[in-house]
C-alpha atoms as a PDB file:
ATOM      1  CA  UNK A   1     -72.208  73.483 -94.297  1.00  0.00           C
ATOM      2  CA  UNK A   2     -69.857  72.337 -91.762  1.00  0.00           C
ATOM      3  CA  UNK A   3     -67.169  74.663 -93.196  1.00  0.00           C
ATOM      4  CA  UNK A   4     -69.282  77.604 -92.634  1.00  0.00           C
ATOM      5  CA  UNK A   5     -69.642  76.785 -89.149  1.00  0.00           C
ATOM      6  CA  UNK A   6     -66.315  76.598 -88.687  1.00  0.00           C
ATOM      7  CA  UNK A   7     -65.483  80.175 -89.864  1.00  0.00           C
ATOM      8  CA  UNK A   8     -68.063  81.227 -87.518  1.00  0.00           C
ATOM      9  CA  UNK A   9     -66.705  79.606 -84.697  1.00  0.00           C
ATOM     10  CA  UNK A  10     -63.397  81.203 -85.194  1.00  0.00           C
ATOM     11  CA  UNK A  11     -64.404  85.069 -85.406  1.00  0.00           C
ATOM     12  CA  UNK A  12     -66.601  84.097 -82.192  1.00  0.00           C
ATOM     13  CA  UNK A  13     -63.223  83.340 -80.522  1.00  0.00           C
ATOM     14  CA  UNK A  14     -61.087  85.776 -81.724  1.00  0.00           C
ATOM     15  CA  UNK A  15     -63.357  88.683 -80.348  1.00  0.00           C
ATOM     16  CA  UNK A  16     -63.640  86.793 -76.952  1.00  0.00           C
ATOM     17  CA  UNK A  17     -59.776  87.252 -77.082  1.00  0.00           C
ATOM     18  CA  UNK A  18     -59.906  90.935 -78.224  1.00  0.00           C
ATOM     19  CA  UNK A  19     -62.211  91.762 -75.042  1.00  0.00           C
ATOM     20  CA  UNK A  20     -59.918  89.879 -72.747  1.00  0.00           C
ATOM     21  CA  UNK A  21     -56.992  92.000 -74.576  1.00  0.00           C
ATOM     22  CA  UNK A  22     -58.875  95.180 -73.867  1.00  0.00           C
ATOM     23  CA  UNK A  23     -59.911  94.394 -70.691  1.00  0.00           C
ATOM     24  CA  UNK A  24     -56.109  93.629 -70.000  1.00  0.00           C
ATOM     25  CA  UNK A  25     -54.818  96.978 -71.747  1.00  0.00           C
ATOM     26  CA  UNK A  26     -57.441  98.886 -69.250  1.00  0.00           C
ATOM     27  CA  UNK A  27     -56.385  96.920 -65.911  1.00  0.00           C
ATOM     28  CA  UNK A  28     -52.584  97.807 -66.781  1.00  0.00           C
ATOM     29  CA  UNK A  29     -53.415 101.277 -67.645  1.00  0.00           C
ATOM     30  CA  UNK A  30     -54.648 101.636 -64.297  1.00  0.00           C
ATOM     31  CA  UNK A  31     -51.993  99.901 -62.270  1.00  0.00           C
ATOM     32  CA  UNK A  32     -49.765 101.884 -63.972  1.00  0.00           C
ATOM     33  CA  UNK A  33     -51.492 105.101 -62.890  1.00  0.00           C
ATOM     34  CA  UNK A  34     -52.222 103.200 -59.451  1.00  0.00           C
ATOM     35  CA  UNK A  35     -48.163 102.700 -58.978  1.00  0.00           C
ATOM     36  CA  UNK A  36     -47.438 106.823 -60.259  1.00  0.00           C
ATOM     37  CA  UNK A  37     -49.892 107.630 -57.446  1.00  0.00           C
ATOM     38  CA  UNK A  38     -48.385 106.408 -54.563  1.00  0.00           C
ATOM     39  CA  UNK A  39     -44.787 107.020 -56.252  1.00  0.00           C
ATOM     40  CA  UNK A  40     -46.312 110.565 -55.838  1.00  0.00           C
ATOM     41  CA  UNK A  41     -47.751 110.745 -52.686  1.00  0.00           C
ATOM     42  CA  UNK A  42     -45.853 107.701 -51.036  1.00  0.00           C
ATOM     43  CA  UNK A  43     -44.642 109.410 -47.991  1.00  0.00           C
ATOM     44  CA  UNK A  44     -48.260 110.384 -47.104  1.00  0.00           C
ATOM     45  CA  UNK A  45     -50.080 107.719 -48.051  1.00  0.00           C
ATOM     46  CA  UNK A  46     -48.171 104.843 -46.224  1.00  0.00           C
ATOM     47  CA  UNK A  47     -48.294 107.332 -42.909  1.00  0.00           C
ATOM     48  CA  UNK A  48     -51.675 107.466 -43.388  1.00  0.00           C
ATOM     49  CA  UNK A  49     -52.094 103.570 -43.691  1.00  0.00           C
ATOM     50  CA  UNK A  50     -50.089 102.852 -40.859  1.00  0.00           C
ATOM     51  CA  UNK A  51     -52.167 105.147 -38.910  1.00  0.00           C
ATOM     52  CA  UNK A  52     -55.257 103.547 -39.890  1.00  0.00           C
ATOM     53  CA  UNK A  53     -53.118 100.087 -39.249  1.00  0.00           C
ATOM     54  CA  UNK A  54     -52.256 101.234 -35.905  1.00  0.00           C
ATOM     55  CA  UNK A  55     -55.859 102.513 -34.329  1.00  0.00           C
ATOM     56  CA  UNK A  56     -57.510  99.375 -36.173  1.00  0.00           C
ATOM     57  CA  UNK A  57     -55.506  97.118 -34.016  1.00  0.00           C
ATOM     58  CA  UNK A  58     -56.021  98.988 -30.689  1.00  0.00           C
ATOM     59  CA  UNK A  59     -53.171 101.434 -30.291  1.00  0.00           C
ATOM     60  CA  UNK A  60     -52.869 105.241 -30.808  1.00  0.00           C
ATOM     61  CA  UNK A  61     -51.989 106.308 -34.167  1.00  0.00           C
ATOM     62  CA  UNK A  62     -51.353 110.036 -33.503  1.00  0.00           C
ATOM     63  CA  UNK A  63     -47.927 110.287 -34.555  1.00  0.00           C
ATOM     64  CA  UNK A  64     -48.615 108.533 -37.658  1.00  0.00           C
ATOM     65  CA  UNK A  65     -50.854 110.910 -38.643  1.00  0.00           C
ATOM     66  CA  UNK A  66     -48.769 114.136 -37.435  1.00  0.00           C
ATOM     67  CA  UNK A  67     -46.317 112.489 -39.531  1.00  0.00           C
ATOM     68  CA  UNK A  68     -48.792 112.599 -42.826  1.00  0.00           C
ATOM     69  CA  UNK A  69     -49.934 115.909 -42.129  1.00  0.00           C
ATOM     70  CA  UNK A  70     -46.755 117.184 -41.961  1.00  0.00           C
ATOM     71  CA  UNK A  71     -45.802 115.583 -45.314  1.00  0.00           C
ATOM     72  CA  UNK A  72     -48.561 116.967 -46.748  1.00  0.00           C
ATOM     73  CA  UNK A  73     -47.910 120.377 -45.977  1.00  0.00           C
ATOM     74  CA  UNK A  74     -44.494 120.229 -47.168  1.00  0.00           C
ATOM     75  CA  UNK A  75     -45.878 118.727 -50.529  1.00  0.00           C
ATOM     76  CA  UNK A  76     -48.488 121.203 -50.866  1.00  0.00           C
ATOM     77  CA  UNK A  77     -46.205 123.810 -50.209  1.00  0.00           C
ATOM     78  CA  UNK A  78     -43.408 122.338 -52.878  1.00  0.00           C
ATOM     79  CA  UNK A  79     -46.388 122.362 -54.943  1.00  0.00           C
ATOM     80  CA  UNK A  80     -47.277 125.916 -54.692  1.00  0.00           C
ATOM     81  CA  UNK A  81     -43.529 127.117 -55.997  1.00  0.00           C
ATOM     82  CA  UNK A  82     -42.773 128.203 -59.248  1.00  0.00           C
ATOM     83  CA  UNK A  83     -40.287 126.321 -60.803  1.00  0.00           C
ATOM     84  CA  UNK A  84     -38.433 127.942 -63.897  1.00  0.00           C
ATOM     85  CA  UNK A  85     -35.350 126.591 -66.114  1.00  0.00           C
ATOM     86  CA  UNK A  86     -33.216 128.311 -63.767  1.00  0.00           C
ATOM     87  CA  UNK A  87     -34.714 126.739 -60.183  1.00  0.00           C
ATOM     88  CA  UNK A  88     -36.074 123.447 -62.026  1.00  0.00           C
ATOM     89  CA  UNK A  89     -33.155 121.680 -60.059  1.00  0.00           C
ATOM     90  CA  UNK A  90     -32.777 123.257 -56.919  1.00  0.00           C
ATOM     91  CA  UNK A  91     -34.957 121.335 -55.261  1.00  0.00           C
ATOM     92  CA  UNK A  92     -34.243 118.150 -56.773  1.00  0.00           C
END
């Protein structure tokens, strides 16, 4: 009897440890996509979070967020061009 229990016992553990292994797999998925983000949209987004830092604590932020607005134009408008195999590095 006992060594039934035991081979119970084990399969109970091993799929707590495949959950924690999934749940790991998912939270790395997402810091990875998380860190491709802001590689992305850096510029903008730390403008915009030192804006947000700056009025939080009282002083004017304007600038800041000139700043991000200006780096999102630019983006959108690198965005909108074609590229081709013959421009692919032109802008690079």
């Amino acid at each position: 009897m006992t060594h039934l229990n035991n081979k119970q016992t084990v399969g109970k553990t091993r799929q707590r440890g495949q959950g924690m292994s999934e749940y790991l797999i998912i939270v790395a998925l997402i810091a990875v996509a998380a860190i491709g983000v802001v590689g992305f949209m850096g510029d903008t987004v730390s403008n915009q979070m030192a804006s947000m830092a700056m009025e939080i604590s009282g002083q004017d932020g304007t600038n800041a967020t000139n700043t991000a607005q200006g780096q999102a134009t630019a983006a959108e408008n690198n965005a909108a061009q074609g590229k081709t195999m013959a421009t692919f590095a032109s802008g690079n």
